[in-house]
PDB file of N, CA and C in Angstrom:
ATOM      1  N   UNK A   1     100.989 100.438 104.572  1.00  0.00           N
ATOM      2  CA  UNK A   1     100.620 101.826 104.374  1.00  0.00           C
ATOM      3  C   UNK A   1      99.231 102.101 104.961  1.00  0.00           C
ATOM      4  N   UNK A   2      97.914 101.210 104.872  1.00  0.00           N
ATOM      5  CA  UNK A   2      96.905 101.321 105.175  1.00  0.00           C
ATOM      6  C   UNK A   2      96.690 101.235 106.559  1.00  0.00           C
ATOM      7  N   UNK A   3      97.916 100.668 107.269  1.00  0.00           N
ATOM      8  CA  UNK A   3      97.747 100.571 108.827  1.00  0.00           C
ATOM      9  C   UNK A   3      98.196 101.769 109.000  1.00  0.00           C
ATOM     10  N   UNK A   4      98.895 102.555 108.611  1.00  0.00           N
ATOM     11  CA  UNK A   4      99.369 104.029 109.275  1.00  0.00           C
ATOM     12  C   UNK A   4      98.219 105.002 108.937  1.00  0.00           C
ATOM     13  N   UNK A   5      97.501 104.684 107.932  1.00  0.00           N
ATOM     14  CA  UNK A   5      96.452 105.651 107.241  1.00  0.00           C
ATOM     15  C   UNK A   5      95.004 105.596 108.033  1.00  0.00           C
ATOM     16  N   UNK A   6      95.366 104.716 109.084  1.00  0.00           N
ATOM     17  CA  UNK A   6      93.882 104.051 109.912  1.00  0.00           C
ATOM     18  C   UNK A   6      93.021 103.186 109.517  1.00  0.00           C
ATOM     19  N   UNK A   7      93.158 102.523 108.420  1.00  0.00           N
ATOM     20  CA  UNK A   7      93.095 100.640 107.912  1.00  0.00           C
ATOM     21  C   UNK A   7      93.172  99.694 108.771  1.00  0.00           C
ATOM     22  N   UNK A   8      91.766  99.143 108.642  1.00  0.00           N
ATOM     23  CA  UNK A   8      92.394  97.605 109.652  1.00  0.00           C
ATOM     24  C   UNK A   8      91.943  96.771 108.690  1.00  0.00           C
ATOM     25  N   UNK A   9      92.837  96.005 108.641  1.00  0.00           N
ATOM     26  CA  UNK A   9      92.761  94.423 107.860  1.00  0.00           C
ATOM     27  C   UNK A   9      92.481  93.778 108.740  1.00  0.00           C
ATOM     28  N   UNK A  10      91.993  92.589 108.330  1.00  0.00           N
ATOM     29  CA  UNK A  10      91.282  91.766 109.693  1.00  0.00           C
ATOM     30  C   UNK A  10      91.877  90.331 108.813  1.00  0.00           C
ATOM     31  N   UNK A  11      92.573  89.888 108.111  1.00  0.00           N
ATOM     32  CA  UNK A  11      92.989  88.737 108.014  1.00  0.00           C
ATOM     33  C   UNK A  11      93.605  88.262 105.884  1.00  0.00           C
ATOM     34  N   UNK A  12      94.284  87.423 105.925  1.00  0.00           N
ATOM     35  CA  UNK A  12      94.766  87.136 104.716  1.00  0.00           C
ATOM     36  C   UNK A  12      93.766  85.845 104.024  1.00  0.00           C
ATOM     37  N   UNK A  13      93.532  86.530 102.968  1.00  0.00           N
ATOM     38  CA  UNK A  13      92.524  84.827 102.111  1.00  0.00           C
ATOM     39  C   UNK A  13      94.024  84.874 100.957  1.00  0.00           C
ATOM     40  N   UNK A  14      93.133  83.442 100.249  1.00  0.00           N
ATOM     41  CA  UNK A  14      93.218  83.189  98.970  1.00  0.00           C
ATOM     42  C   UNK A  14      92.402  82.739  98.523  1.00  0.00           C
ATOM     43  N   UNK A  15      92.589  83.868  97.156  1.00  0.00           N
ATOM     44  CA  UNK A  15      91.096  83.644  96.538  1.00  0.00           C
ATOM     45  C   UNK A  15      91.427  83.728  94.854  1.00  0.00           C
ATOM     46  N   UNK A  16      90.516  84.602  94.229  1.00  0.00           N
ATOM     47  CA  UNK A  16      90.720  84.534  92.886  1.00  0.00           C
ATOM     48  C   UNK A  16      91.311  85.661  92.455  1.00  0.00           C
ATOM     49  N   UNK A  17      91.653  86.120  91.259  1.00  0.00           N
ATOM     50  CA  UNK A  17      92.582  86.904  90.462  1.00  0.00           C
ATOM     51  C   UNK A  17      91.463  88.115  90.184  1.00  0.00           C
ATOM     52  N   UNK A  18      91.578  89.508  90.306  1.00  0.00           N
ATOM     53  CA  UNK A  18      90.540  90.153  89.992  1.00  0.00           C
ATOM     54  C   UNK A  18      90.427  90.387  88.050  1.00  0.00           C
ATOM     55  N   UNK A  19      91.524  89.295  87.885  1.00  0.00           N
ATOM     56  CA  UNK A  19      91.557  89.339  86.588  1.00  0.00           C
ATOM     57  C   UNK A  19      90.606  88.811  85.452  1.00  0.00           C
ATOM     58  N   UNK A  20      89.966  88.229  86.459  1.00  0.00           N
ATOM     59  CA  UNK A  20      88.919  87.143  85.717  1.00  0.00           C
ATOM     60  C   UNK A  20      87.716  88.252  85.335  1.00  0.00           C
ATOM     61  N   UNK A  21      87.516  89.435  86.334  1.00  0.00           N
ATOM     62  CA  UNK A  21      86.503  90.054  85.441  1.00  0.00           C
ATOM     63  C   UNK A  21      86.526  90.898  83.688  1.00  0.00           C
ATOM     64  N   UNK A  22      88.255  90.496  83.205  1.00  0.00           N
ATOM     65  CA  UNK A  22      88.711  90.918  82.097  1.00  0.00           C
ATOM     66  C   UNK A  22      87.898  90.527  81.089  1.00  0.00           C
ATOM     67  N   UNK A  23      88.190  89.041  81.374  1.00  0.00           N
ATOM     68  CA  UNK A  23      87.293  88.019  80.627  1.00  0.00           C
ATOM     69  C   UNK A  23      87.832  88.016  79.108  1.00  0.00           C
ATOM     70  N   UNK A  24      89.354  87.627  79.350  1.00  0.00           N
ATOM     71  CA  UNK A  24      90.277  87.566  78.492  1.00  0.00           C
ATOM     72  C   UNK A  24      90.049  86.255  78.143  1.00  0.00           C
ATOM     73  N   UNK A  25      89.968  86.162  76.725  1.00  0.00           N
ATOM     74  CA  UNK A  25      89.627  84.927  75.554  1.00  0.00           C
ATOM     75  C   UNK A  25      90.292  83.341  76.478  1.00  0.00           C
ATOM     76  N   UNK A  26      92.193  83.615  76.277  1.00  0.00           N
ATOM     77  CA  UNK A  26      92.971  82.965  75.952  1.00  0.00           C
ATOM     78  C   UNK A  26      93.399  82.985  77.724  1.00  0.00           C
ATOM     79  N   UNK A  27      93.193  84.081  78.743  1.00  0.00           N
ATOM     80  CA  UNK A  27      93.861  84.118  79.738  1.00  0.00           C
ATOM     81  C   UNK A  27      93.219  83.659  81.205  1.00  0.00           C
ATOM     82  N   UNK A  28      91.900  83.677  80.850  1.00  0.00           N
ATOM     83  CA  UNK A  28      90.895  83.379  81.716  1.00  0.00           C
ATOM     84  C   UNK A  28      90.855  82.382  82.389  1.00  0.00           C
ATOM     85  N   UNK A  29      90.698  80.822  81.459  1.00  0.00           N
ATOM     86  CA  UNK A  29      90.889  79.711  82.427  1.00  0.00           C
ATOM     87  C   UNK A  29      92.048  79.559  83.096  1.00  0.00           C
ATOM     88  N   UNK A  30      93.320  80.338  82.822  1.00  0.00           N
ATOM     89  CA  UNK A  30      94.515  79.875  82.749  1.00  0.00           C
ATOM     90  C   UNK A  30      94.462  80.911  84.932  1.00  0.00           C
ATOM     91  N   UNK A  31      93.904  82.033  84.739  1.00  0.00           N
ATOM     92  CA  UNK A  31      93.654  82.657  85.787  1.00  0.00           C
ATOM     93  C   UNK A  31      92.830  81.988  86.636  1.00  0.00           C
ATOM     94  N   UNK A  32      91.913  81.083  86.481  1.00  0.00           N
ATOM     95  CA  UNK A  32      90.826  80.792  87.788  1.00  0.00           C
ATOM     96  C   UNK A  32      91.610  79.680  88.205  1.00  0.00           C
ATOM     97  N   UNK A  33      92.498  79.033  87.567  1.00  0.00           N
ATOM     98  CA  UNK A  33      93.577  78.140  88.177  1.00  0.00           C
ATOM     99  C   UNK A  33      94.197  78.334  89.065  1.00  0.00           C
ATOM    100  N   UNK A  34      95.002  80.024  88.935  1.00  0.00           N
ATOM    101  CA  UNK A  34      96.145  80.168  89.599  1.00  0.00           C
ATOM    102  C   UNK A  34      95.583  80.831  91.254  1.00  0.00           C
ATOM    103  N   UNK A  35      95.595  80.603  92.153  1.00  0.00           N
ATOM    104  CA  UNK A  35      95.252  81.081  93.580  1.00  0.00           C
ATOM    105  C   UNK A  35      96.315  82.407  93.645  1.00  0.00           C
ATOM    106  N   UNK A  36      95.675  83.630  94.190  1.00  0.00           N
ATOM    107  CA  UNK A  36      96.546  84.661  94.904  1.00  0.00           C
ATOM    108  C   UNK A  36      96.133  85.104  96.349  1.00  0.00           C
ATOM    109  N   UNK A  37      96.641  85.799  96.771  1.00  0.00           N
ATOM    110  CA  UNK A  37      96.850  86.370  97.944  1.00  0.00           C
ATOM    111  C   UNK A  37      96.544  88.047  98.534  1.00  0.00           C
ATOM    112  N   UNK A  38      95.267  87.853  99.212  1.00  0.00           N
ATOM    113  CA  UNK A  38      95.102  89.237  99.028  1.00  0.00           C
ATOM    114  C   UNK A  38      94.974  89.204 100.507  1.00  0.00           C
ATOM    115  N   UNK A  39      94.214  90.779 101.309  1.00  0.00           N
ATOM    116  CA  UNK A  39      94.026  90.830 102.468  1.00  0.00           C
ATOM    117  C   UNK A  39      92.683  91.536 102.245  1.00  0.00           C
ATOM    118  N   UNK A  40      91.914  90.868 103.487  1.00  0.00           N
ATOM    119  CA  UNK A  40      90.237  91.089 103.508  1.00  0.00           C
ATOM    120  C   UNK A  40      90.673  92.453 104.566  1.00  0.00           C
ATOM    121  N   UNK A  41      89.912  93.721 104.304  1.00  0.00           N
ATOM    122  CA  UNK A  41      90.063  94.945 105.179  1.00  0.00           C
ATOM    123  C   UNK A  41      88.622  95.325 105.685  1.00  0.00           C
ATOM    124  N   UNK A  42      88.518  95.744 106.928  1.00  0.00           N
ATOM    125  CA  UNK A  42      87.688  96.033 107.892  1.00  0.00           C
ATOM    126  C   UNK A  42      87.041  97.283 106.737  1.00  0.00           C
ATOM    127  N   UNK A  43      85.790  97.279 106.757  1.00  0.00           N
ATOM    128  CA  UNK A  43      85.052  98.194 105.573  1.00  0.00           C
ATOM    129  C   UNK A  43      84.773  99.449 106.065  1.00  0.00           C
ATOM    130  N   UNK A  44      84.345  99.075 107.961  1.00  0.00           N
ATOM    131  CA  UNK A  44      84.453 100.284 108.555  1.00  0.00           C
ATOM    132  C   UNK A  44      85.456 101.280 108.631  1.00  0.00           C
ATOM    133  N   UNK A  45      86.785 100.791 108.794  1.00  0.00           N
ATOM    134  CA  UNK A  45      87.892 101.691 108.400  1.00  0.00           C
ATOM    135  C   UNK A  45      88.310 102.186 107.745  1.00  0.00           C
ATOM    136  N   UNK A  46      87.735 101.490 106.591  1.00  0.00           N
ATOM    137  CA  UNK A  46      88.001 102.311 105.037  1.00  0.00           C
ATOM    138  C   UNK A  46      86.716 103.397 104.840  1.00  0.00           C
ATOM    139  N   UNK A  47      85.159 103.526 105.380  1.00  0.00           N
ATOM    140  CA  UNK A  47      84.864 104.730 105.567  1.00  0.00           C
ATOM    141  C   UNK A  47      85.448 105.594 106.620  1.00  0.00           C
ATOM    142  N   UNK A  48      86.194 105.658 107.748  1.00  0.00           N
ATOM    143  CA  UNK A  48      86.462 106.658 108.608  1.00  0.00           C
ATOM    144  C   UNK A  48      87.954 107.199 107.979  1.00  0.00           C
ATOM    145  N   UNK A  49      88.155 106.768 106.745  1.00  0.00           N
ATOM    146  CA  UNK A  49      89.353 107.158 106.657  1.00  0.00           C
ATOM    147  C   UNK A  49      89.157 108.326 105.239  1.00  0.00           C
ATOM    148  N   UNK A  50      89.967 109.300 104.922  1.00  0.00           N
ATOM    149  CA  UNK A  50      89.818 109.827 103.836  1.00  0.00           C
ATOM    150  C   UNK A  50      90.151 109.265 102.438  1.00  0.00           C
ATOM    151  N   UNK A  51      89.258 109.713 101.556  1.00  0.00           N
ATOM    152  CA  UNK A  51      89.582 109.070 100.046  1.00  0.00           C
ATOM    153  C   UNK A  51      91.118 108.837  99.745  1.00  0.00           C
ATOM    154  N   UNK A  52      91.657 109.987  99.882  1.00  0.00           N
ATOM    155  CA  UNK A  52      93.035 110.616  99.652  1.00  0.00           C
ATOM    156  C   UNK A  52      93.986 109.156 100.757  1.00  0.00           C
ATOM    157  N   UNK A  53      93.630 109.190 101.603  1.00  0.00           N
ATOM    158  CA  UNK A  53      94.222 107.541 102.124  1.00  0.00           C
ATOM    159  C   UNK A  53      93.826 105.945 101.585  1.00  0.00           C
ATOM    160  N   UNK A  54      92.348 105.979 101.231  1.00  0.00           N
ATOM    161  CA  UNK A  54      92.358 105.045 100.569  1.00  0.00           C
ATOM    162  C   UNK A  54      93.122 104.545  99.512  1.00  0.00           C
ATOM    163  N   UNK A  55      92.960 105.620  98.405  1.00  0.00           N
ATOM    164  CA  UNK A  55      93.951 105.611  97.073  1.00  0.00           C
ATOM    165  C   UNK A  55      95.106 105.017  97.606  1.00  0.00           C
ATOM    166  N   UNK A  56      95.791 105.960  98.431  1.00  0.00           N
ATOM    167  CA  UNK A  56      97.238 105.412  99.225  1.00  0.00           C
ATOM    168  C   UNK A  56      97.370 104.275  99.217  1.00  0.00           C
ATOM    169  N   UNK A  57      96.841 103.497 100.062  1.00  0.00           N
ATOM    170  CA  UNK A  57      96.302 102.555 100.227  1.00  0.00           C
ATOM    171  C   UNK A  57      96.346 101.020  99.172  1.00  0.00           C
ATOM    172  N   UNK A  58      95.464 101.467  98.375  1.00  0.00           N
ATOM    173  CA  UNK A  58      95.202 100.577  96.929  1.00  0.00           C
ATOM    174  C   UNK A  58      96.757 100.966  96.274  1.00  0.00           C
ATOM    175  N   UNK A  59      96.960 102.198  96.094  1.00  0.00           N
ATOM    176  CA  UNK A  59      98.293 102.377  95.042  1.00  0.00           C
ATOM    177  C   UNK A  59      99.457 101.510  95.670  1.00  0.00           C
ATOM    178  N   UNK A  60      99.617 101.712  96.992  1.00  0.00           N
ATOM    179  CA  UNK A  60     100.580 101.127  97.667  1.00  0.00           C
ATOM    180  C   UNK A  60     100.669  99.890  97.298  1.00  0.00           C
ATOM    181  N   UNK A  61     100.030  98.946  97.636  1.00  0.00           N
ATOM    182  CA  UNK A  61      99.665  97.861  96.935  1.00  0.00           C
ATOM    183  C   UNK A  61     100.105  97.099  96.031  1.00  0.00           C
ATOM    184  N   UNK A  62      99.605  98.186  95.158  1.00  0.00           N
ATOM    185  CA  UNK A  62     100.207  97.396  93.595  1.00  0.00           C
ATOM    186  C   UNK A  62     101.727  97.768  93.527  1.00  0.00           C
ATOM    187  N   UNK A  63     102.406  98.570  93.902  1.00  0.00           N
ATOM    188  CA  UNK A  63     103.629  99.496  94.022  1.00  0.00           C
ATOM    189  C   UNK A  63     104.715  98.545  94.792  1.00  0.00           C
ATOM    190  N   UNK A  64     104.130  97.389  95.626  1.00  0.00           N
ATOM    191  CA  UNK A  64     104.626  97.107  96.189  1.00  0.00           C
ATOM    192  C   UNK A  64     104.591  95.406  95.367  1.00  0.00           C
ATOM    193  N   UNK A  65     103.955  95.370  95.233  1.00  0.00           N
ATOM    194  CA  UNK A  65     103.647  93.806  93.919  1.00  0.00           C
ATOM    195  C   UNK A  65     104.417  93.982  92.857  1.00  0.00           C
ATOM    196  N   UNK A  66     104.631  95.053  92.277  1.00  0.00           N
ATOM    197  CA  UNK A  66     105.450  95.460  91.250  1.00  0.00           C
ATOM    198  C   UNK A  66     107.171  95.758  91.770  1.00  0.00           C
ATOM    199  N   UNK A  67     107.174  96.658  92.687  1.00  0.00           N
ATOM    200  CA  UNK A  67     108.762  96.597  93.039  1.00  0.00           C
ATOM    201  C   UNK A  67     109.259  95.560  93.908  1.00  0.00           C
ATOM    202  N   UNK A  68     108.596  94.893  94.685  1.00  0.00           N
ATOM    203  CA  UNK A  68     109.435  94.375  95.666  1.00  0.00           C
ATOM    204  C   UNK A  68     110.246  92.699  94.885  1.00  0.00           C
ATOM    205  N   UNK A  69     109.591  92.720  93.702  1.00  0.00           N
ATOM    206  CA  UNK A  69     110.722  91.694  93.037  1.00  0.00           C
ATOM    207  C   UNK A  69     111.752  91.897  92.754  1.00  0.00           C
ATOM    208  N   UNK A  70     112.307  93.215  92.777  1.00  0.00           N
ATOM    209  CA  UNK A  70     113.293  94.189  92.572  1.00  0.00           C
ATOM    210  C   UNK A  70     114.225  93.335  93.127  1.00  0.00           C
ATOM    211  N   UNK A  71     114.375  92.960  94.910  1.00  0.00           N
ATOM    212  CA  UNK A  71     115.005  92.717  95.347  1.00  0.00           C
ATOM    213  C   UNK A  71     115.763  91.505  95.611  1.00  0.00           C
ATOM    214  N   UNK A  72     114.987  90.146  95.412  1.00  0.00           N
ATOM    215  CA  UNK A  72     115.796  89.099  94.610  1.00  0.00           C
ATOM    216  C   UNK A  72     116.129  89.164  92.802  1.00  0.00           C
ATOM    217  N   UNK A  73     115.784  89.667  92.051  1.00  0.00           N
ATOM    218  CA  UNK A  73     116.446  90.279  91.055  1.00  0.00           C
ATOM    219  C   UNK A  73     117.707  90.956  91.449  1.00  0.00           C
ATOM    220  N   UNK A  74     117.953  91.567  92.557  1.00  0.00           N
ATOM    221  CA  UNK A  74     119.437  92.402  92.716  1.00  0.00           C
ATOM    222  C   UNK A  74     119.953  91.484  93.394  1.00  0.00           C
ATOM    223  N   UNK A  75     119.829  90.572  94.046  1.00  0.00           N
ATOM    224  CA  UNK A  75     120.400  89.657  94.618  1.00  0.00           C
ATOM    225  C   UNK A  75     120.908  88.609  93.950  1.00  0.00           C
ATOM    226  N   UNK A  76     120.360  88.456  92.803  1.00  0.00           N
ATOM    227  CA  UNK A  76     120.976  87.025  91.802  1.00  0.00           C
ATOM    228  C   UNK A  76     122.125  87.864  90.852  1.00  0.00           C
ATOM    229  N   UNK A  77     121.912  88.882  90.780  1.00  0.00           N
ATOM    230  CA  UNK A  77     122.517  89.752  90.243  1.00  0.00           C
ATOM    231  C   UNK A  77     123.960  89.978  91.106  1.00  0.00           C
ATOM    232  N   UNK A  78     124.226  89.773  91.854  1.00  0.00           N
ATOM    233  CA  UNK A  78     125.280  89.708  92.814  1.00  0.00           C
ATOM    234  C   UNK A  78     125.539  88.249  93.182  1.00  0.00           C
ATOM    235  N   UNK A  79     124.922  87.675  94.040  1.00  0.00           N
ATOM    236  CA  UNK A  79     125.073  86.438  94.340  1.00  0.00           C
ATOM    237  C   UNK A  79     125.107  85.287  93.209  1.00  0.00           C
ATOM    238  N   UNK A  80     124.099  85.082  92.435  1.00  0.00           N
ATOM    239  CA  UNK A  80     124.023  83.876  91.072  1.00  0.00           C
ATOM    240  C   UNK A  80     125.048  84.114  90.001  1.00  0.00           C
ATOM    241  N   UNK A  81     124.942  83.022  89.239  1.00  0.00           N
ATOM    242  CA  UNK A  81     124.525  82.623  88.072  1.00  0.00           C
ATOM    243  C   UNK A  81     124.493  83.676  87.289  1.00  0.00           C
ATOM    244  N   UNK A  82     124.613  84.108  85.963  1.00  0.00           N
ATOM    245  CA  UNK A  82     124.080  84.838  84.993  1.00  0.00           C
ATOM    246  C   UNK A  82     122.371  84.388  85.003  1.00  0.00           C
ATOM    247  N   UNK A  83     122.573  82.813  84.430  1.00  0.00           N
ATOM    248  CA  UNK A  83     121.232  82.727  83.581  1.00  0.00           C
ATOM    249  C   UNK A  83     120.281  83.086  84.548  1.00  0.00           C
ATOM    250  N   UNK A  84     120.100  82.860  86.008  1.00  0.00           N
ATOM    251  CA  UNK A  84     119.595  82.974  86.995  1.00  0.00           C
ATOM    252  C   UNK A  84     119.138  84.648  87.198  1.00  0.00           C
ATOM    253  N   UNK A  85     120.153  85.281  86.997  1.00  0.00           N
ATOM    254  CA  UNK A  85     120.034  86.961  87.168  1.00  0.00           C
ATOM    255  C   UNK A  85     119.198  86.857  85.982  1.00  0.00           C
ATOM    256  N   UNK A  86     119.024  86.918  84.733  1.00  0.00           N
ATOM    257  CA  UNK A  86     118.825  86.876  84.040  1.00  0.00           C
ATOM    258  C   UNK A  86     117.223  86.617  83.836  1.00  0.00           C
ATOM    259  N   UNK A  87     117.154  85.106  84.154  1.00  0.00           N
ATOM    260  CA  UNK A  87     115.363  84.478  84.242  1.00  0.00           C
ATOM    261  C   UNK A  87     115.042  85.808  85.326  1.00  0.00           C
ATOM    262  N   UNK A  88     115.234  85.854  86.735  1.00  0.00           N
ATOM    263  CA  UNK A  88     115.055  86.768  87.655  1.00  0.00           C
ATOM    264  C   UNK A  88     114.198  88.296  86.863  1.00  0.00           C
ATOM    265  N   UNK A  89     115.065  88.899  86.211  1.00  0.00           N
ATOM    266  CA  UNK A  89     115.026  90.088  85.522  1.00  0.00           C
ATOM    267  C   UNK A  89     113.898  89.839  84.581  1.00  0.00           C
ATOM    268  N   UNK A  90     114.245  88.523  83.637  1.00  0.00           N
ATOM    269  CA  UNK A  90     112.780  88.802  82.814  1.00  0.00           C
ATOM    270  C   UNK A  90     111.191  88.781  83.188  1.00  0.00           C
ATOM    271  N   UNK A  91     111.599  87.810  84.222  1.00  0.00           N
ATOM    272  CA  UNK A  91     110.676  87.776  85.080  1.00  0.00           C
ATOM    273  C   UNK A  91     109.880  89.306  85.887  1.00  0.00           C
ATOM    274  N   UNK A  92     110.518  89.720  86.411  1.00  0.00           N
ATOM    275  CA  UNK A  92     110.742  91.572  87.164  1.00  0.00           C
ATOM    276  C   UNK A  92     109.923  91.819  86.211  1.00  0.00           C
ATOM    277  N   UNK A  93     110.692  92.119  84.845  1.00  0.00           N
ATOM    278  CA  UNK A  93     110.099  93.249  83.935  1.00  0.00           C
ATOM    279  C   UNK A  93     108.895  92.990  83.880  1.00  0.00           C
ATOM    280  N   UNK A  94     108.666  91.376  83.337  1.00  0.00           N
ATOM    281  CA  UNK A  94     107.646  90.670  82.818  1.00  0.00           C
ATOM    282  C   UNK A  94     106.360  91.118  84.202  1.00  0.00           C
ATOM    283  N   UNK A  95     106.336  91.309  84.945  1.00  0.00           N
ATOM    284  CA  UNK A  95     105.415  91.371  86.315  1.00  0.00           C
ATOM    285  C   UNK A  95     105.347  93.071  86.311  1.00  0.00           C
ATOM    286  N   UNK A  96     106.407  93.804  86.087  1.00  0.00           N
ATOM    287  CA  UNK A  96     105.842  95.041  86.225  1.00  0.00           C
ATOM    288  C   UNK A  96     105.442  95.529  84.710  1.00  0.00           C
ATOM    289  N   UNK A  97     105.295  94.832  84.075  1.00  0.00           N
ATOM    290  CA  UNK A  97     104.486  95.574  82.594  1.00  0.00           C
ATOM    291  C   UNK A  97     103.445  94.982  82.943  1.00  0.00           C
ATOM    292  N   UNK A  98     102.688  93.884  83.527  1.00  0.00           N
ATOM    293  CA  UNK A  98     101.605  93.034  82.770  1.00  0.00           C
ATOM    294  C   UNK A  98     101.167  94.212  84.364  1.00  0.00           C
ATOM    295  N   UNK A  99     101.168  94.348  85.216  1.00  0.00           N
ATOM    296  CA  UNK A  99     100.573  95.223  86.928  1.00  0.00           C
ATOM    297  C   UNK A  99     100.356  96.345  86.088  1.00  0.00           C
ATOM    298  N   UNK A 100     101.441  96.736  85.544  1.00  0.00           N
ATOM    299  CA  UNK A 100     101.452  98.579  84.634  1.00  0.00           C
ATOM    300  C   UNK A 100     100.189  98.327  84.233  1.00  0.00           C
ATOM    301  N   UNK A 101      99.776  97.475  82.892  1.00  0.00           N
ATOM    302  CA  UNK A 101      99.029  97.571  82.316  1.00  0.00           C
ATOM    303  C   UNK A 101      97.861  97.415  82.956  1.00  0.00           C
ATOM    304  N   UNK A 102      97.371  96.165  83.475  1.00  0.00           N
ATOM    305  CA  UNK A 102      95.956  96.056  84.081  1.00  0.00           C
ATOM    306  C   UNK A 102      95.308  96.252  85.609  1.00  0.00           C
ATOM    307  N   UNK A 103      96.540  96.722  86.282  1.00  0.00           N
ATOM    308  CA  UNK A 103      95.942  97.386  87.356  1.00  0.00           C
ATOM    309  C   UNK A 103      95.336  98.282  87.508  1.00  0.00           C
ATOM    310  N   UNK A 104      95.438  99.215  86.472  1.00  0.00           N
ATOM    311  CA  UNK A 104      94.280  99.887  86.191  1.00  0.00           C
ATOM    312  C   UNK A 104      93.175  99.874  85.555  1.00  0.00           C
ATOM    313  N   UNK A 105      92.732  98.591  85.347  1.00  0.00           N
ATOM    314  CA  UNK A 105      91.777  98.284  84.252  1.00  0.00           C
ATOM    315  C   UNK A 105      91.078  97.259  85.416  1.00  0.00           C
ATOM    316  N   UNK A 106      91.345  96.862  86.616  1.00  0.00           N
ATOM    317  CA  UNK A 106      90.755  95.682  87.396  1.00  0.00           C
ATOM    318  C   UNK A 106      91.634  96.135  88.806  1.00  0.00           C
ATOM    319  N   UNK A 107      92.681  95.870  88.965  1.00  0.00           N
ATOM    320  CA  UNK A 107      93.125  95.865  90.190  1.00  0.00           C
ATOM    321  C   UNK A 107      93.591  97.071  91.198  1.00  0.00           C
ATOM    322  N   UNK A 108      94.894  96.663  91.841  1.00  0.00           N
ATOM    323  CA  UNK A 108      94.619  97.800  92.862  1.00  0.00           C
ATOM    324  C   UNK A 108      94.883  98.978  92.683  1.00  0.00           C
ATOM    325  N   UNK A 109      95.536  99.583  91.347  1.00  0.00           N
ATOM    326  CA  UNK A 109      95.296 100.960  91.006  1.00  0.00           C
ATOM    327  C   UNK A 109      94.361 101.256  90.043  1.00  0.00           C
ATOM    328  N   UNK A 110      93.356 100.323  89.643  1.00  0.00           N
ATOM    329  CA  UNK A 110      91.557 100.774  89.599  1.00  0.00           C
ATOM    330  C   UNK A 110      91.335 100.947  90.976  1.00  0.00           C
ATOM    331  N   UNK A 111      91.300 100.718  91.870  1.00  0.00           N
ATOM    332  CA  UNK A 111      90.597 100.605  93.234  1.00  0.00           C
ATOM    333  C   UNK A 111      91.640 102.332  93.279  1.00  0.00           C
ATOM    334  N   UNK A 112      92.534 102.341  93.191  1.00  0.00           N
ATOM    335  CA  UNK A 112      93.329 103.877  93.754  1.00  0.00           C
ATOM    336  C   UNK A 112      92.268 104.764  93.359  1.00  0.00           C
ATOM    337  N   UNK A 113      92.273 104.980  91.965  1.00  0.00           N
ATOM    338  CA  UNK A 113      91.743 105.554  90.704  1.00  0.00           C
ATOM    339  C   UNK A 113      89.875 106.162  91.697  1.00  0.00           C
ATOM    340  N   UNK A 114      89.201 104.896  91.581  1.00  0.00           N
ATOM    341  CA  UNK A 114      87.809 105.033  92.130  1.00  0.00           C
ATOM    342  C   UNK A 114      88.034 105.355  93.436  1.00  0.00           C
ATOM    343  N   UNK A 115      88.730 105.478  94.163  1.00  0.00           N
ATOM    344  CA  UNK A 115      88.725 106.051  95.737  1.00  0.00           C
ATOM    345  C   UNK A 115      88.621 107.438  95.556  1.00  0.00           C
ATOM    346  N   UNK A 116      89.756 107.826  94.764  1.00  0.00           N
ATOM    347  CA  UNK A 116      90.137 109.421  94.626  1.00  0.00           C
ATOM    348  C   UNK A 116      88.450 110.307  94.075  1.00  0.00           C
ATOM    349  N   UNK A 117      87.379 109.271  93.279  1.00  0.00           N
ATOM    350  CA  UNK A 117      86.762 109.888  92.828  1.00  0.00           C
ATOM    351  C   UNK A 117      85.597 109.819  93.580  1.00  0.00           C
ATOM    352  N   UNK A 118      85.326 109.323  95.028  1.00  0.00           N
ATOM    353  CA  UNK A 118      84.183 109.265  95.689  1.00  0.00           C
ATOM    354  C   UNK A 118      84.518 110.775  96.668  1.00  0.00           C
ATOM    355  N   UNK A 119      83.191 110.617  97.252  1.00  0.00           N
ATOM    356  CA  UNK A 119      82.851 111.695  98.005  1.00  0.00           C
ATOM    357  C   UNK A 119      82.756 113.249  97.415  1.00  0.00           C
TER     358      UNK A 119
END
């Protein structure tokens, strides 16, 4: 989305969870363990571009972390196993409640959220 919006990413890290700035009791160490996958974006492009694309941008993001498990979930669902459809699905849900909840509290729909409100 951010490449059509005039975004340049300039390359993929792995790094840490933006979850760690929660600074959740019980969830914390369990997070600086786990490595994710983000993309480092050209900073200049994200000023020449409008707020209203940034948001895009960040929302897309998470929108896309959250649904695109959708699609091996519908696939075990056809192709597998029950128990398989099944783990699949709890899994799904399980990933789009815990994104629902704290992407707006740390991740990329906080980042939507604070785009919309600059300038």
């Amino acid at each position: 989305m951010g490449k059509l919006l005039g975004i340049r990413f300039l390359y993929y890290i792995i790094g840490r969870s933006s979850l760690i700035k929660l600074k959740l009791p019980i969830m914390t160490p369990l997070i600086i363990l786990i490595p994710v996958l983000g993309i480092k974006i050209d900073k200049s492009s994200l000023t020449n571009t409008s707020r209203y694309g940034r948001s895009i941008t960040y929302a897309s993001g998470a929108l896309a972390s959250m649904l695109s498990p959708l699609i091996p979930f519908a696939y075990a669902l056809i192709y597998t196993e029950q128990p398989i459809a099944i783990l699949l699905g709890a899994l799904t849900i399980g990933n789009i409640i815990f994104t629902s909840y704290l992407s707006p509290k740390v991740g990329d729909l906080y980042k939507a959220k604070k785009a919309l409100q600059q300038e």
